[in-house]
N, C-alpha and C. Protein backbone atom coordinates (compact mmCIF):
# COMPACT_ATOMS: atom_id res chain seq x y z
N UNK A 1 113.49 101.43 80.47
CA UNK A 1 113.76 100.92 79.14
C UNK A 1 113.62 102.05 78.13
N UNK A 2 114.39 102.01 76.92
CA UNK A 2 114.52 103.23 75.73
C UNK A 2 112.80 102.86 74.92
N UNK A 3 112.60 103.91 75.08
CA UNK A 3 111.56 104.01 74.35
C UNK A 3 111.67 103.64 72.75
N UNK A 4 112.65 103.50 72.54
CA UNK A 4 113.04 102.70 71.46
C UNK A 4 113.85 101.47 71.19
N UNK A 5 113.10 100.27 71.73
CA UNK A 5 114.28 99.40 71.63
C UNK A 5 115.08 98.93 70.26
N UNK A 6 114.31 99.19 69.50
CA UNK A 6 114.93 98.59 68.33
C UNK A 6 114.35 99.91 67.47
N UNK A 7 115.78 100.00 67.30
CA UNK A 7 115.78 101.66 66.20
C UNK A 7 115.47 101.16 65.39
N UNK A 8 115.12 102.08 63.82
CA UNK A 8 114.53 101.96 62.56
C UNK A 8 115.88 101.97 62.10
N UNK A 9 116.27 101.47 60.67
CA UNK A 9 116.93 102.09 59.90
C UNK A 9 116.88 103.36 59.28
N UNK A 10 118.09 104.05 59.44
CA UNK A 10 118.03 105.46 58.43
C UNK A 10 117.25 106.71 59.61
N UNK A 11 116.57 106.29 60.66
CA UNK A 11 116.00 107.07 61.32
C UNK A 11 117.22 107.70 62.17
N UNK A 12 116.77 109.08 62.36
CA UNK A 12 117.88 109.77 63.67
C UNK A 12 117.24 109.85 64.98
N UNK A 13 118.00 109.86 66.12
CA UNK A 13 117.59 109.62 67.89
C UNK A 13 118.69 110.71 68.26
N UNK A 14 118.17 111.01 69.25
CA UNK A 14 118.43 111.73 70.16
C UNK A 14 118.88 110.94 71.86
N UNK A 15 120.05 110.62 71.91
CA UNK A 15 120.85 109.85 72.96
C UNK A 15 121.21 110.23 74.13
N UNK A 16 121.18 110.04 74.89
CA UNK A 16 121.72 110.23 76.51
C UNK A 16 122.57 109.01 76.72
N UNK A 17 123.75 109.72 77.71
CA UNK A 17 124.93 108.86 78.28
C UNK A 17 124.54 109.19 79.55
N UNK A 18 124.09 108.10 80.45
CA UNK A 18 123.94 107.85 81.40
C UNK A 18 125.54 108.31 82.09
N UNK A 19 125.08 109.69 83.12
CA UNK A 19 126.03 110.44 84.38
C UNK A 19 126.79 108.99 85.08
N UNK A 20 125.83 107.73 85.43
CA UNK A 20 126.74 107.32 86.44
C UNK A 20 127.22 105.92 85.80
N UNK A 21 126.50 104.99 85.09
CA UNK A 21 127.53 104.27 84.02
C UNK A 21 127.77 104.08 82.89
N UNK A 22 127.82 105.60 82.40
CA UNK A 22 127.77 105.79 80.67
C UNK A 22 127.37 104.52 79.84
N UNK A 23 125.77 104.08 80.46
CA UNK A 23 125.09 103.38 79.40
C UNK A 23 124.71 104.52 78.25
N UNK A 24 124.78 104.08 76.94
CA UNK A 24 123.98 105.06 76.21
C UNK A 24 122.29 104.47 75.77
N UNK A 25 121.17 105.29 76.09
CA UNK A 25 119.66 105.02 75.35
C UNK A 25 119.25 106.18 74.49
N UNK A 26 118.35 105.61 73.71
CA UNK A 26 117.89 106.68 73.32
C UNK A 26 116.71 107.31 74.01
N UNK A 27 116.58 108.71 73.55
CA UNK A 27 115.37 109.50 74.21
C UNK A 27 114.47 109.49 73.58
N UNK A 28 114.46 109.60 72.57
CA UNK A 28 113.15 109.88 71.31
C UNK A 28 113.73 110.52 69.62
N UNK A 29 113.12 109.89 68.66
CA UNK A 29 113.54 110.25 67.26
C UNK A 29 113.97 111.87 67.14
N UNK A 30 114.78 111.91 66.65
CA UNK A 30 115.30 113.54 65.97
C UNK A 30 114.48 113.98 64.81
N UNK A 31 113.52 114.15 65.08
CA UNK A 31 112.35 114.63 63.60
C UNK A 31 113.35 115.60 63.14
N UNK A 32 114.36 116.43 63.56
CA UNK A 32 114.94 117.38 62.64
C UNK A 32 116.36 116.43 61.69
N UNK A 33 115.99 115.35 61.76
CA UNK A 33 116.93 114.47 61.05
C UNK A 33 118.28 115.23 61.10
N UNK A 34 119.00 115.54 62.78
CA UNK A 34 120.11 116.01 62.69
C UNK A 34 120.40 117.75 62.83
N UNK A 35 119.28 118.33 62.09
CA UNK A 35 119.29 120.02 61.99
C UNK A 35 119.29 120.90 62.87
N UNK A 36 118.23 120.29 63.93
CA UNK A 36 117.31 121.42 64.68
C UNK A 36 118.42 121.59 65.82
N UNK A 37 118.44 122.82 66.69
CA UNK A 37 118.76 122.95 67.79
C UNK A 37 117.98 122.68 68.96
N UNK A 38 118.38 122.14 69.74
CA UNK A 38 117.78 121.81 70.96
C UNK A 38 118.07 122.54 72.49
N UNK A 39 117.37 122.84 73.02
CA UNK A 39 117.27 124.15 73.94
C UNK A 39 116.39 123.35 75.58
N UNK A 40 116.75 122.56 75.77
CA UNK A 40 116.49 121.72 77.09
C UNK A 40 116.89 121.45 77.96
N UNK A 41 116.38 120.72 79.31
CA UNK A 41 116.98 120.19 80.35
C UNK A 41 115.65 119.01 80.37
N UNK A 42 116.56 117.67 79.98
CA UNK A 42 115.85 116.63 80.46
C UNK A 42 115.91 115.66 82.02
N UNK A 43 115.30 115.09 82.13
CA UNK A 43 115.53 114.65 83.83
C UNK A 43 115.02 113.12 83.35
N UNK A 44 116.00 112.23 83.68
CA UNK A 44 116.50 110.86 83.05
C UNK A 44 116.55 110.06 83.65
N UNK A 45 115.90 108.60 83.87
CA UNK A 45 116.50 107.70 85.06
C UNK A 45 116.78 106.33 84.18
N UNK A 46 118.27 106.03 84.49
CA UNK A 46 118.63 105.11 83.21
C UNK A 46 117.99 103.89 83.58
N UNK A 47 118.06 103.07 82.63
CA UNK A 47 117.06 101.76 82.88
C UNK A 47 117.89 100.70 83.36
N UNK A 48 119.45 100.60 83.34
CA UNK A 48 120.38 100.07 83.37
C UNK A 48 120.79 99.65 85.40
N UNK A 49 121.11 101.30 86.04
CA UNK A 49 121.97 101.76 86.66
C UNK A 49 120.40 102.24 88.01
N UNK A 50 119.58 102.51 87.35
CA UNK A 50 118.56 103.69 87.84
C UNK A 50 118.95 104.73 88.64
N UNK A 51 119.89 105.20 88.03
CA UNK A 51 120.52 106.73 88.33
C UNK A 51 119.60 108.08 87.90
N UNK A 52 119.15 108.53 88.66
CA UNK A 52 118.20 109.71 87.86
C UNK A 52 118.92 111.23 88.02
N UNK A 53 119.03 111.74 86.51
CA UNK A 53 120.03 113.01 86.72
C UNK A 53 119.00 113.74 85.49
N UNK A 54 120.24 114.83 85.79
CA UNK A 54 119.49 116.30 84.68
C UNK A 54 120.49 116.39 83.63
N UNK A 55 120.13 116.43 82.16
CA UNK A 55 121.24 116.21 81.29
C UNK A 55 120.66 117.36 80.33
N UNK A 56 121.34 118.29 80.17
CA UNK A 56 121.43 120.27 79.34
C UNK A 56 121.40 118.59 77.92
N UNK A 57 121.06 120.50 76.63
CA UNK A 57 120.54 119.51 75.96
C UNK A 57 122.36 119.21 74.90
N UNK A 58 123.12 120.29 75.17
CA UNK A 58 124.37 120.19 74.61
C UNK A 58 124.95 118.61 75.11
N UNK A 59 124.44 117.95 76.02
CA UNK A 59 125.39 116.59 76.63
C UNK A 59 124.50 115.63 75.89
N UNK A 60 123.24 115.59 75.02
CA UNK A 60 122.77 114.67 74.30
C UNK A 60 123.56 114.72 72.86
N UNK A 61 123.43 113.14 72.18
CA UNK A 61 124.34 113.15 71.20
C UNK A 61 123.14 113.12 69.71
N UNK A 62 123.43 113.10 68.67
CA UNK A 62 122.79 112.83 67.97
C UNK A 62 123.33 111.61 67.23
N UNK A 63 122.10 110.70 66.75
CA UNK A 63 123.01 109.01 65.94
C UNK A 63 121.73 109.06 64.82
N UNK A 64 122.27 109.10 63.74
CA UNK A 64 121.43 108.26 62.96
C UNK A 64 121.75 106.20 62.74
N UNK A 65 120.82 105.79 63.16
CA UNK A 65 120.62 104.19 62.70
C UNK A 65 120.94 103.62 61.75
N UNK A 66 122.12 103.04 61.41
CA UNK A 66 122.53 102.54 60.28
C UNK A 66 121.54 102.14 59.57
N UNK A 67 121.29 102.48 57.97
CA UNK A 67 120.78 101.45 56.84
C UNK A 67 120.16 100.42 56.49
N UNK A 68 119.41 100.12 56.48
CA UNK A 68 119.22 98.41 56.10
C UNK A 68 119.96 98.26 54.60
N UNK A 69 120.32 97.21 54.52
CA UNK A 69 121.10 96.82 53.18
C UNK A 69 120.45 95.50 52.53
């Protein structure tokens, strides 16, 4: 399960697309709200599929959480 099930508003995550059925979760908040470079190799087992792979950090996406209104 994503260590975040229920994102914040306005907060940014750091995402993985699951290698074998492009579920997307998140990994953990982007404290660089978007900025920072990331220089990793994470090792992932989706909660979905339980596929466990190695994902460079260029194949994670960045999302900020829509707004509350």
């Amino acid at each position: 399960m994503s260590p975040y099930p229920e994102l914040e508003p306005g907060e940014w995550y750091l995402l993985v697309v699951c290698q074998n059925c492009n579920a997307r979760h998140s990994l953990f908040r982007d404290l660089t709200r978007g900025e920072g470079r990331i220089l990793a190799t994470y090792r992932w087992t989706c909660p979905d599929c339980h596929h466990t792979g190695e994902y460079e950090s260029e194949k994670l996406e960045r999302y900020r959480h829509a707004s509350a209104k």
